[in-house]
N, C-alpha and C. Protein backbone atom coordinates (compact mmCIF):
# COMPACT_ATOMS: atom_id res chain seq x y z
N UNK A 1 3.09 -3.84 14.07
CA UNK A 1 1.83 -3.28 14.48
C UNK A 1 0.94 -3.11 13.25
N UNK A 2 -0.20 -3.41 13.34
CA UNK A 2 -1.05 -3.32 11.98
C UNK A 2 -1.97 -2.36 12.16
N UNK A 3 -2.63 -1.50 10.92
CA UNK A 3 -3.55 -1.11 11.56
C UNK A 3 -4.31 -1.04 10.07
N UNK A 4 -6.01 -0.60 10.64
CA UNK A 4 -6.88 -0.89 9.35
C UNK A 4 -6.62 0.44 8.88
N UNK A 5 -6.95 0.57 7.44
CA UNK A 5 -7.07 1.75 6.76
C UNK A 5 -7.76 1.39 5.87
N UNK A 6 -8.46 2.85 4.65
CA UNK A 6 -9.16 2.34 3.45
C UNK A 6 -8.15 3.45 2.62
N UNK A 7 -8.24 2.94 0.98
CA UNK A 7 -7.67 3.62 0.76
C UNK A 7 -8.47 3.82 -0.89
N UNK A 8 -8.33 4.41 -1.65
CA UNK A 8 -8.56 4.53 -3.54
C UNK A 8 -7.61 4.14 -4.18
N UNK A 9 -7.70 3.97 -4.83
CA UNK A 9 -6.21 3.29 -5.73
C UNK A 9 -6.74 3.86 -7.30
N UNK A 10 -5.08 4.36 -7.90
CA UNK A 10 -4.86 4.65 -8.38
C UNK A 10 -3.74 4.44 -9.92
N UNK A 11 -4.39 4.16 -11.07
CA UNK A 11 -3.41 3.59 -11.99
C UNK A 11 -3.26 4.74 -12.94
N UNK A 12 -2.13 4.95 -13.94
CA UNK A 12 -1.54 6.30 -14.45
C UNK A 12 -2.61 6.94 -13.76
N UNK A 13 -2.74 7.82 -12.96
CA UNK A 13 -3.12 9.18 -12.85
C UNK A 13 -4.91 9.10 -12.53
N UNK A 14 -5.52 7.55 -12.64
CA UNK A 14 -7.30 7.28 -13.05
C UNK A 14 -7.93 6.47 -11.56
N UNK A 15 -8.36 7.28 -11.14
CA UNK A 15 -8.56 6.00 -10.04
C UNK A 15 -10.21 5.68 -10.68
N UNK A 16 -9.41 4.20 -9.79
CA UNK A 16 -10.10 2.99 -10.36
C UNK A 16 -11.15 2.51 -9.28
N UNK A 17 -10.79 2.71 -7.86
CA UNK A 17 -11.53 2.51 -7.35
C UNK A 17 -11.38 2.70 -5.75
N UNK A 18 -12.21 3.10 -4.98
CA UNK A 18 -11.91 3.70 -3.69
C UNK A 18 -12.99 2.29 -2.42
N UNK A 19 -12.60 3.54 -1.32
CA UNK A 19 -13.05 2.71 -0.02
C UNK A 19 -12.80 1.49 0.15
N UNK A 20 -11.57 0.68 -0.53
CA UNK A 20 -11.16 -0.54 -0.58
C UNK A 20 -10.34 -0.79 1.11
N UNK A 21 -10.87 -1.32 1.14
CA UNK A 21 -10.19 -1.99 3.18
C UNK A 21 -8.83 -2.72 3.27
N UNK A 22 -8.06 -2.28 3.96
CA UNK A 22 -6.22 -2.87 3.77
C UNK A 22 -6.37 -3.17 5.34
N UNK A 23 -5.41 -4.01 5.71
CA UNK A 23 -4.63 -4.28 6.65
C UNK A 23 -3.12 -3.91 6.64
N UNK A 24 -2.29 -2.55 7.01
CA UNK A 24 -1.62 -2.32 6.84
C UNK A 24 -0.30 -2.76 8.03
N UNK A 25 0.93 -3.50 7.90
CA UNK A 25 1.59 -3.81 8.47
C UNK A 25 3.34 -3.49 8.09
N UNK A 26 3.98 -2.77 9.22
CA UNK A 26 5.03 -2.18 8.45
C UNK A 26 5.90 -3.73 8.34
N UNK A 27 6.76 -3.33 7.38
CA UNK A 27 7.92 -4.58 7.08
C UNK A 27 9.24 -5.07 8.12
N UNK A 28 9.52 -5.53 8.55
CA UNK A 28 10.27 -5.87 9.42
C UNK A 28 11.84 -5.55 8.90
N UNK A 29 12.82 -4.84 9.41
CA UNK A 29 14.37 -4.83 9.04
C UNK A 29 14.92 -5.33 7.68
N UNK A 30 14.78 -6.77 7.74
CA UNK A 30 15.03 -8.14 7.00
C UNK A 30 14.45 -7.65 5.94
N UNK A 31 12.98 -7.79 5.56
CA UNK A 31 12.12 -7.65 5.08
C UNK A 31 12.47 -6.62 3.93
N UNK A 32 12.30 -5.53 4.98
CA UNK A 32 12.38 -3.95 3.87
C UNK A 32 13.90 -4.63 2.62
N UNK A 33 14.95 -4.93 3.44
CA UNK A 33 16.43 -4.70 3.06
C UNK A 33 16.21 -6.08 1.75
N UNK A 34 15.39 -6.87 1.69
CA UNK A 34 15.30 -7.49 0.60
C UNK A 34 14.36 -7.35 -0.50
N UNK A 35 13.62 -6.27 0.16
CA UNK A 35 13.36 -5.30 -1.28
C UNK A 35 13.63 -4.01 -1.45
N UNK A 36 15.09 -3.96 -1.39
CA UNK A 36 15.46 -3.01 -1.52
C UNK A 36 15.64 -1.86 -0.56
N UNK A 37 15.15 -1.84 0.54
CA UNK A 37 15.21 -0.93 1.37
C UNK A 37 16.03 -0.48 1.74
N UNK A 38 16.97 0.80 2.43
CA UNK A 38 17.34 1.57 2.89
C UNK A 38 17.18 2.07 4.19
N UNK A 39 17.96 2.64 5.83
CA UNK A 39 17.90 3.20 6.29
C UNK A 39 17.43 4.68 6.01
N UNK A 40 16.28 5.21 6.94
CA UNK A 40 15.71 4.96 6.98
C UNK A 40 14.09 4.68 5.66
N UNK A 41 13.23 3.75 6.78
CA UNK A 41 12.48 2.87 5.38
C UNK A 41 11.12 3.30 5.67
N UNK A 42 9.88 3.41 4.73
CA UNK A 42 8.71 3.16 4.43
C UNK A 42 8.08 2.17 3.94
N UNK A 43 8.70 0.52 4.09
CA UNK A 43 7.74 -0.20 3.41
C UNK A 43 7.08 -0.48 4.22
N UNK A 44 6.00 -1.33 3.56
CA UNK A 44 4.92 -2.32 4.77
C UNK A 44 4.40 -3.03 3.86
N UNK A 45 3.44 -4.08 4.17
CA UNK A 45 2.38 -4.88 3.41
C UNK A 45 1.10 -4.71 3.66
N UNK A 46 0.65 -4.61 3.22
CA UNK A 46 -1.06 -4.24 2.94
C UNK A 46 -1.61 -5.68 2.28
N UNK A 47 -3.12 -5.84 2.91
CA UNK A 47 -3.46 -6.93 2.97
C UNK A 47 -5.25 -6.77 2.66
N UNK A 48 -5.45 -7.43 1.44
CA UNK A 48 -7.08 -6.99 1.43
C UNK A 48 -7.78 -8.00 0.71
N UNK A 49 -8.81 -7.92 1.05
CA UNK A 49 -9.93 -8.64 0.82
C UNK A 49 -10.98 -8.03 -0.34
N UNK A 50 -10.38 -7.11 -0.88
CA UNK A 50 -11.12 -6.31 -2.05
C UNK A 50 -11.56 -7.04 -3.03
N UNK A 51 -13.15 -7.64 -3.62
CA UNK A 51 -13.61 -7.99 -4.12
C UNK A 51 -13.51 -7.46 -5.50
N UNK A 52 -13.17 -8.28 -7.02
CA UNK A 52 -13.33 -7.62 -8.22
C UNK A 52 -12.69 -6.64 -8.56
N UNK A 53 -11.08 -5.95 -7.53
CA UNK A 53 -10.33 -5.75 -7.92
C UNK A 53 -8.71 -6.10 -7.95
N UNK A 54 -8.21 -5.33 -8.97
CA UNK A 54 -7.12 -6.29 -9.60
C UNK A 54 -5.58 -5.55 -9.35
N UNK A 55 -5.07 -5.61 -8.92
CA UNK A 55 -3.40 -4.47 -8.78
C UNK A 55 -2.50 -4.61 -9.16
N UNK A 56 -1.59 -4.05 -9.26
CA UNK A 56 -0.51 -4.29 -10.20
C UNK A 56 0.58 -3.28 -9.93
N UNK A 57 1.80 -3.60 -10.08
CA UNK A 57 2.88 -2.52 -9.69
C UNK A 57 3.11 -1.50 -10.09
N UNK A 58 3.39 -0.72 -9.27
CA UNK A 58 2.94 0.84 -9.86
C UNK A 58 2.26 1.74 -9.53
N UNK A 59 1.03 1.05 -8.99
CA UNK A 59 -0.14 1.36 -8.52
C UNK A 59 -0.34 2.25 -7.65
N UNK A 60 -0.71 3.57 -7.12
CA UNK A 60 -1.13 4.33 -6.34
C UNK A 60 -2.13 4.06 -5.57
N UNK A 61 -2.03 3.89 -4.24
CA UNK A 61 -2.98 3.77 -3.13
C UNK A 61 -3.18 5.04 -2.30
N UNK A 62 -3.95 5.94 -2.22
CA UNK A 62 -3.95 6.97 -1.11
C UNK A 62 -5.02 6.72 0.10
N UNK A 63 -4.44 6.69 0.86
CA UNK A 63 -5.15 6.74 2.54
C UNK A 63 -6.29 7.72 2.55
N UNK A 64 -7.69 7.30 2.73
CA UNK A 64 -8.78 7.87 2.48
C UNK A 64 -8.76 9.07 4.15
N UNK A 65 -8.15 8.16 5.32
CA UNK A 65 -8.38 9.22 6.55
C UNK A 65 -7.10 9.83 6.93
N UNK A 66 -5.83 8.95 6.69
CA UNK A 66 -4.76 9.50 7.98
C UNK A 66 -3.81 10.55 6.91
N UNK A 67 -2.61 10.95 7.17
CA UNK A 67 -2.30 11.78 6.66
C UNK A 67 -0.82 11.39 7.16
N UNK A 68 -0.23 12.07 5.84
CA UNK A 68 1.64 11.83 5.87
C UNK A 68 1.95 13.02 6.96
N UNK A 69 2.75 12.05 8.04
CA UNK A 69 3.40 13.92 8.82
C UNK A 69 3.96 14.53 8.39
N UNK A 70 4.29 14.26 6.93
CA UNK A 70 5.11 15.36 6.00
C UNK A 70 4.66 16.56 5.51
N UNK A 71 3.57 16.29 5.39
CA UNK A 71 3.05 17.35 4.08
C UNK A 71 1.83 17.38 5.16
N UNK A 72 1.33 16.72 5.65
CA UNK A 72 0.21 16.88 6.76
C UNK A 72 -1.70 16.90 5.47
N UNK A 73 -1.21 15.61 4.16
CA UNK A 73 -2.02 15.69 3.48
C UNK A 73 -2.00 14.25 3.71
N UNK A 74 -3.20 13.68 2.71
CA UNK A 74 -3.30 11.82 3.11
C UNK A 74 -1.99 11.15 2.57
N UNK A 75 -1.94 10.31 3.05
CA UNK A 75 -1.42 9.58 2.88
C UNK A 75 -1.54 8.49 1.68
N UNK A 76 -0.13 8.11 0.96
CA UNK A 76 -0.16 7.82 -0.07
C UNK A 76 0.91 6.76 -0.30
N UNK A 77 0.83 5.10 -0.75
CA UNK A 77 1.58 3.72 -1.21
C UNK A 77 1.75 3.73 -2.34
N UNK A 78 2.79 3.72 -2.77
CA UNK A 78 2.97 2.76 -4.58
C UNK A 78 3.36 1.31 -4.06
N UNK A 79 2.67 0.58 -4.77
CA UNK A 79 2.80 -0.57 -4.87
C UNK A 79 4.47 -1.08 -5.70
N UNK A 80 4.79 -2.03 -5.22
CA UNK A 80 6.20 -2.45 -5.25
C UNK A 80 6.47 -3.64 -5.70
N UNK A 81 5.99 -4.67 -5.57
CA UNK A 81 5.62 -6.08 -6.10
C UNK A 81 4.87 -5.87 -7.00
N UNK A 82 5.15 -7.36 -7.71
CA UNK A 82 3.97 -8.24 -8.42
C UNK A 82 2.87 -8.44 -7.52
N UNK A 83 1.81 -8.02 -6.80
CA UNK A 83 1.01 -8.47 -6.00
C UNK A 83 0.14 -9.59 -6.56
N UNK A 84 0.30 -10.29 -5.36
CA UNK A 84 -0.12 -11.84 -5.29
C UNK A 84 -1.26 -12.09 -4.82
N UNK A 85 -2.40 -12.72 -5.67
CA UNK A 85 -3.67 -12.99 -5.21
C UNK A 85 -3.82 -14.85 -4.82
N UNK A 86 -4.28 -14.69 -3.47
CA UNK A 86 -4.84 -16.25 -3.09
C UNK A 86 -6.15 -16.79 -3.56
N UNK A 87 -5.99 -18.16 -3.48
CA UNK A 87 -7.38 -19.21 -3.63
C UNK A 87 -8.69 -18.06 -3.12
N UNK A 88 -8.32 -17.66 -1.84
CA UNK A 88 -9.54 -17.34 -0.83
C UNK A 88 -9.88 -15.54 -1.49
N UNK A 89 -9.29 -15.34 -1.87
CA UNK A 89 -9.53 -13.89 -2.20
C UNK A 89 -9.09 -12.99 -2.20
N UNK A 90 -8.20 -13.17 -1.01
CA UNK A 90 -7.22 -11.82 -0.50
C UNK A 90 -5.83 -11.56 -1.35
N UNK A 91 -5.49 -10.39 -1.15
CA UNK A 91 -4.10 -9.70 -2.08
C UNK A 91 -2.95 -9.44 -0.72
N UNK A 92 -1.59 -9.91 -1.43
CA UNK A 92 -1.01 -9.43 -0.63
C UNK A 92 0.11 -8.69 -1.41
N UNK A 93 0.63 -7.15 -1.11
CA UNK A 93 1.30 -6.34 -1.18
C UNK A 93 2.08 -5.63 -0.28
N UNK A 94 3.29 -5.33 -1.39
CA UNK A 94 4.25 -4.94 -0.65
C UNK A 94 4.33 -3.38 -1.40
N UNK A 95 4.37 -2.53 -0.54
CA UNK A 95 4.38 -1.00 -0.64
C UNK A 95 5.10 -0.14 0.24
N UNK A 96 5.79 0.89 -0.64
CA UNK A 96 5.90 2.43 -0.24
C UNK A 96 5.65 3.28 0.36
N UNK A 97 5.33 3.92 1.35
CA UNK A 97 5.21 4.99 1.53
C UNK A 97 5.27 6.26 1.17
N UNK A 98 4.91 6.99 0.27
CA UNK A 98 5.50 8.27 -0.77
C UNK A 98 6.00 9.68 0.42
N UNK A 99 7.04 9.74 1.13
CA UNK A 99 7.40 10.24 2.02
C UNK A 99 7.55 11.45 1.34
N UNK A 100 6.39 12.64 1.64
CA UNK A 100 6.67 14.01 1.01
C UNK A 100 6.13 14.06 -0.36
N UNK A 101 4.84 13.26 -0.82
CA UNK A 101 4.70 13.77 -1.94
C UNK A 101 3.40 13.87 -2.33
């Protein structure tokens, strides 16, 4: 199931830049367990079209609207890959969920 979100992103501690548009899609079983995943999992891939910016692992993404049912604050990705940029523009990443933090 995908759904849109925007989010800011975040490198050590500086964000770099916000209202960036994702396509967020959780990871499938398979998926999670070959990067590493665990019962139970938070990854997904996020998918964007963000112009003139650049990401890198590590990276902090926080969810500009929805919110972790944990903490009942936004929601928040570290990036997990090398994220991979195409010919056409778009990034694709594989991310975290920061469950509780």
């Amino acid at each position: 199931m995908s759904q849109d979100i925007k989010c800011s992103l975040y490198r050590s501690g500086t964000q770099i830049a916000q209202h960036l548009p994702f396509q967020k899609d959780n990871m499938n079983v398979q998926e999670a367990a070959y990067h590493g995943g665990q019962a139970p999992y938070f990854r997904c891939w996020l998918y964007t079209l963000a112009a003139g910016v650049s990401f890198q692992q590590g990276d902090l993404l926080q969810d500009e609207a929805n919110n972790d049912p944990t903490t009942d604050s936004l929601a928040k990705y570290r990036i997990i890959n090398d994220p991979e940029s195409f010919p056409d523009g778009h990034w694709e990443i594989a991310a975290d969920r920061m469950v509780g933090k």
